[in-house]
Protein backbone atom coordinates (compact mmCIF):
# COMPACT_ATOMS: atom_id res chain seq x y z
CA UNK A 1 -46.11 -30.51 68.56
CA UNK A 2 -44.54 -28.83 71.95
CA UNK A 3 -46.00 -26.50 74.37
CA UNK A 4 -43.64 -23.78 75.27
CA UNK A 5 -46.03 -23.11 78.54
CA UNK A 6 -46.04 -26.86 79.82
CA UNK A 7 -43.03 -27.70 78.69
CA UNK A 8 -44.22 -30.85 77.30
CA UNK A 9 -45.36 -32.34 73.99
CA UNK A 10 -48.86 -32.52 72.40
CA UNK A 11 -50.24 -34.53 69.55
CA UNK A 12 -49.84 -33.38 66.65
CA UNK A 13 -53.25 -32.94 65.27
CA UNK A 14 -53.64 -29.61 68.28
CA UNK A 15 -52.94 -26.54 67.49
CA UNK A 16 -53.29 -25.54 71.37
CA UNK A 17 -52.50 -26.46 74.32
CA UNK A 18 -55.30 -29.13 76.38
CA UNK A 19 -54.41 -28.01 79.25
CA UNK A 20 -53.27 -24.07 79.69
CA UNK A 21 -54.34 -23.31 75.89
CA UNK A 22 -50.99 -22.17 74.66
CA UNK A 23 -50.86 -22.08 71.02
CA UNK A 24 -48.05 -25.42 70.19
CA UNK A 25 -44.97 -24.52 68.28
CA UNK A 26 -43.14 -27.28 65.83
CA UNK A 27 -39.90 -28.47 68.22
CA UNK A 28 -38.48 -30.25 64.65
CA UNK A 29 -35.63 -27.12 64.18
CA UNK A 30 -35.70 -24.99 60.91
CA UNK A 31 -33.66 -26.04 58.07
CA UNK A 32 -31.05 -23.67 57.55
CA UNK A 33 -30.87 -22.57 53.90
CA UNK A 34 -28.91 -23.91 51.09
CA UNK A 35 -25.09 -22.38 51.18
CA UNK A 36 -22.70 -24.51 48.94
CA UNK A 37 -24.19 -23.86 45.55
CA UNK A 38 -24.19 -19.73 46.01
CA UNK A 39 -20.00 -19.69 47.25
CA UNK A 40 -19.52 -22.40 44.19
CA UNK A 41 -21.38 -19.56 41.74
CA UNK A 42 -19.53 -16.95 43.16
CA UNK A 43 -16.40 -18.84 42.71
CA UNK A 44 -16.35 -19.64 39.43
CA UNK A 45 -17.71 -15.66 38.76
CA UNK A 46 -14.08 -15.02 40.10
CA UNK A 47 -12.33 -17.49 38.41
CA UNK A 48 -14.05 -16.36 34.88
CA UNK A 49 -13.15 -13.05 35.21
CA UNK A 50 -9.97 -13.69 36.33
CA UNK A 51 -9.60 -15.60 33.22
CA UNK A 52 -11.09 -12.71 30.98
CA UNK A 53 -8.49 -10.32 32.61
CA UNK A 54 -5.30 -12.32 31.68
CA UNK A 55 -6.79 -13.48 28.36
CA UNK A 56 -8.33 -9.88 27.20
CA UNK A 57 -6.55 -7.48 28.95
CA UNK A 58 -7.79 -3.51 28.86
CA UNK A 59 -6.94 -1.85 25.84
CA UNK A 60 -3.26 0.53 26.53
CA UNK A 61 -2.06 3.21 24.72
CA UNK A 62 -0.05 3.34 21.18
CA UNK A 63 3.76 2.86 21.42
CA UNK A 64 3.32 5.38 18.61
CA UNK A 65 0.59 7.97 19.44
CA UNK A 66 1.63 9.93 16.33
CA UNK A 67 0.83 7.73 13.72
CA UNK A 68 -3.03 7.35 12.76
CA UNK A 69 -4.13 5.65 9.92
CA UNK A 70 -7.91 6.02 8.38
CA UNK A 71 -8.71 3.75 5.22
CA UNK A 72 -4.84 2.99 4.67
CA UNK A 73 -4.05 6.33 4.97
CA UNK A 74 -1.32 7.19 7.26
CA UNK A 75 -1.12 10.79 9.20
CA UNK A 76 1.69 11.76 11.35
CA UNK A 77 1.28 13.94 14.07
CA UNK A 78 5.08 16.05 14.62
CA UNK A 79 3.82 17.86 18.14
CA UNK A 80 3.89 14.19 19.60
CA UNK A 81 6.51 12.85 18.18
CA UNK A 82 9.14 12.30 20.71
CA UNK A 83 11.78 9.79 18.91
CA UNK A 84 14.75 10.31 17.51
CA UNK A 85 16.06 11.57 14.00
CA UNK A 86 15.59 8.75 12.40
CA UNK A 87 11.92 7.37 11.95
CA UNK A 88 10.69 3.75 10.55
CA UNK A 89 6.90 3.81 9.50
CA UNK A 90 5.04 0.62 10.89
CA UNK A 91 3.60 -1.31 8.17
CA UNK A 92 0.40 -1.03 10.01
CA UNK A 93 -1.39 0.79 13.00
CA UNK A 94 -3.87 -0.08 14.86
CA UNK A 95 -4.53 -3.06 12.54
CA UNK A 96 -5.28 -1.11 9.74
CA UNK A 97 -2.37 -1.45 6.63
CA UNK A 98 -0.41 1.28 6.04
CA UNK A 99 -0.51 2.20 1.99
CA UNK A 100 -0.21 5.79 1.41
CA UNK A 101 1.22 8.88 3.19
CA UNK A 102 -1.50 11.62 3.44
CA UNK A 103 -0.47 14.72 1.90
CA UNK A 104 1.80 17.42 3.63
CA UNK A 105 2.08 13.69 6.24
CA UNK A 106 5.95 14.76 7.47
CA UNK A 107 5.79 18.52 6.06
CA UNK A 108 8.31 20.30 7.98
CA UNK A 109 9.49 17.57 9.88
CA UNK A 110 13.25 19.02 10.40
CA UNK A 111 14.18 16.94 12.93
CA UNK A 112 14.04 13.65 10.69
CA UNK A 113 17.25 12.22 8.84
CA UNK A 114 15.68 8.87 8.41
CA UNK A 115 12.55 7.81 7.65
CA UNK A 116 12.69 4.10 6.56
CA UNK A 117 9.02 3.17 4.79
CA UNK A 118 7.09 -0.19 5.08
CA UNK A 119 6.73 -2.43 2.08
CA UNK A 120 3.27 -2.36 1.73
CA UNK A 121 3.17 1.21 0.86
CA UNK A 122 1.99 2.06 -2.58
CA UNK A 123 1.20 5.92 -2.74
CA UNK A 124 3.31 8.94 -1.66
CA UNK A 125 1.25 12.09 -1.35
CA UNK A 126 1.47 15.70 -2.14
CA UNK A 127 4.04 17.63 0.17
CA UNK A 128 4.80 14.56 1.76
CA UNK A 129 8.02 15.59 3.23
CA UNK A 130 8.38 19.15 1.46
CA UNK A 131 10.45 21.08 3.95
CA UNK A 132 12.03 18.47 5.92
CA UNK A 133 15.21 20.10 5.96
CA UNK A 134 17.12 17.47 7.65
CA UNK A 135 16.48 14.79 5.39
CA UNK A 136 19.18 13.35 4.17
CA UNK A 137 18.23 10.04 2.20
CA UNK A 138 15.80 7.93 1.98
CA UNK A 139 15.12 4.71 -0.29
CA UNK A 140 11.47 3.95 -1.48
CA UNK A 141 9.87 0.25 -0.87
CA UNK A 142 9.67 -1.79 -3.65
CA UNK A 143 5.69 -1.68 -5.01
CA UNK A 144 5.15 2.16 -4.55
CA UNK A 145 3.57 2.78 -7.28
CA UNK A 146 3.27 7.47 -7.06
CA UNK A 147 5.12 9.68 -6.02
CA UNK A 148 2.63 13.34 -5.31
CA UNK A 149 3.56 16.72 -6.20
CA UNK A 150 6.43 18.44 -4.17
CA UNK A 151 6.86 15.20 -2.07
CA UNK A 152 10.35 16.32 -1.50
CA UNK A 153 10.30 19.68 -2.56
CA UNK A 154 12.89 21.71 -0.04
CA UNK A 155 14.67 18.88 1.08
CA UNK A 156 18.08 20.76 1.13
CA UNK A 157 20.17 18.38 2.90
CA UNK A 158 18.68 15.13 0.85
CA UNK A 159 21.66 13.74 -0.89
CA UNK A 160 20.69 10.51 -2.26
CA UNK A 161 17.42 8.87 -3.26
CA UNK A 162 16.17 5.47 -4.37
CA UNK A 163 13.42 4.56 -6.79
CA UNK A 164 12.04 1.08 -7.30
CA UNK A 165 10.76 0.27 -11.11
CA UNK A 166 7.20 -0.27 -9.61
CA UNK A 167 6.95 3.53 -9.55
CA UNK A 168 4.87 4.56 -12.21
CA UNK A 169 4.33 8.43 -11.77
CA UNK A 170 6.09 11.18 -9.89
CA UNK A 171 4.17 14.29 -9.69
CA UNK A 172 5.37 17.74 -11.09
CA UNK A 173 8.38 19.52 -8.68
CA UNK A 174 8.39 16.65 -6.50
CA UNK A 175 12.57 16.69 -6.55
CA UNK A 176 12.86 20.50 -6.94
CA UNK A 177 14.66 23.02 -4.45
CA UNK A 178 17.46 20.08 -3.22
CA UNK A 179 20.35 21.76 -3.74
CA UNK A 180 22.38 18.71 -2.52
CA UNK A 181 20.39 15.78 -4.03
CA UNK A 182 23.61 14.42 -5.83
CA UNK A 183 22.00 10.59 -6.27
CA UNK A 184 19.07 9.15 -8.13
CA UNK A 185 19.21 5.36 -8.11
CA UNK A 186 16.07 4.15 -10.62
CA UNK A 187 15.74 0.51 -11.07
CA UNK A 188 14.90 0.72 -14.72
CA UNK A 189 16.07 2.70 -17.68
CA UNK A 190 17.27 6.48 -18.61
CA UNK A 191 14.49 6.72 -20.81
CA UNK A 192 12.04 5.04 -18.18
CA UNK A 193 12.86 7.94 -15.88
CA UNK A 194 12.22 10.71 -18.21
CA UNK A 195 9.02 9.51 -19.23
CA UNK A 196 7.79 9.45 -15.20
CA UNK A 197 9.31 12.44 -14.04
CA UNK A 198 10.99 15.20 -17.39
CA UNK A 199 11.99 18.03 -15.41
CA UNK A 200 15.19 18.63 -14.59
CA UNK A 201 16.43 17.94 -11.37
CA UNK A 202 19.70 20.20 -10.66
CA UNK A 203 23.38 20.31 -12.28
CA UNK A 204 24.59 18.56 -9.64
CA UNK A 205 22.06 15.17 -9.86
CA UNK A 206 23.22 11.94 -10.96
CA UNK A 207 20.76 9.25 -12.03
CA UNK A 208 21.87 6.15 -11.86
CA UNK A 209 19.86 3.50 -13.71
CA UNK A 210 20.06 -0.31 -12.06
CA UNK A 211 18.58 -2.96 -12.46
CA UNK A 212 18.94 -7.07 -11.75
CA UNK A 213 18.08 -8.81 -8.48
CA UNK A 214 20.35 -6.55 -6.58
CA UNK A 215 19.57 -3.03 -7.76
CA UNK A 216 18.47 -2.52 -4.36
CA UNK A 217 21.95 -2.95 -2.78
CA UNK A 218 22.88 0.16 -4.69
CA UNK A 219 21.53 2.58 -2.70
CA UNK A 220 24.14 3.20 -0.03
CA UNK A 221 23.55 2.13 3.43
């Protein structure tokens, strides 16, 4: 022990001084505390998150704010759609599959000439695209299996149309008011047409029945 008064070391076993009765201090110097293994921590705290960053970056927002889908339906929202006239439909959206078009989903969509549909769509719904006025043809995916009421009901500029075999129903007016719908391409028969769809169409309408490994290829490009 050390005496801070004398200036001069004591034995141990004192706790004060012999000879002025200053109260002896330890001379050994304090250990400072433990550094390394707090920076190392604090290191690798940075270097996980750095790692979290670049491996699971922040959600950003949809090339394609105007599509939603809920369930596999798809909804289409026209007052953000800034694209051009011609529109393809993902064949899914924020992970979810796309397989039906809600009804009235492109009503009034004027601006559209094009819509090109994904494959793994199976139902069309009601109104679909009634009223989209600058529609001017369009060619169904193989596997869609309905077709709603009016889905194209008003399309007056739509001239030609293509119908895979896998389609099983079209709903009542779904072709009316298309004054310039001169081509119906239906892979199957005459008689397989009528039975989906008996109204009539217009004067002007042609259906076309295909069929083989390249009925497809009919529909004009």
């Amino acid at each position: 022990m050390f005496c801070p008064t004398c200036n001069e070391s004591r034995p141990n076993e004192h706790l004060f001084c012999s000879r002025c009765g200053t109260k002896l201090i330890d001379p050994t110097p304090a250990k400072k505390g433990r550094i390394l293994p707090p920076i190392i921590f604090m290191v690798a705290l940075l270097m996980i998150g750095t790692a979290v960053f670049f491996l699971f970056p922040s959600p950003t927002a949809s090339d394609s704010p105007w599509f939603s889908v809920v369930d596999g339906e798809l909804f289409f929202d026209y007052s953000l759609y800034t694209g051009g006239p011609e529109l393809t439909v993902p064949s899914t959206v924020d992970g979810q599959t796309v397989t039906t078009l809600s009804e009235n989903c492109f009503y009034g969509c004027d601006r559209l000439t094009t819509v090109k549909l994904p494959n793994t769509l199976r139902h069309i719904g009601k109104n679909a695209f009634s009223d989209c006025t600058g529609l001017r043809g369009i060619k169904l995916p193989e596997g869609l299996e309905t077709i709603g009421q009016q889905a194209f009901y008003g399309c007056s500029a739509l001239e030609a149309l293509y119908i895979p075999g896998s389609v099983n129903r079209i709903g009542s007016n779904a072709l009316q008011s298309c004054p310039n719908l001169r081509h119906i391409f239906f892979v199957g028969t005459a008689a397989g047409f009528d039975s989906i769809y008996p109204q009539n169409i217009g004067p002007l309408t042609e259906i076309y029945s295909v069929s083989g490994p390249d009925a497809r290829n009919y529909f004009p490009s």
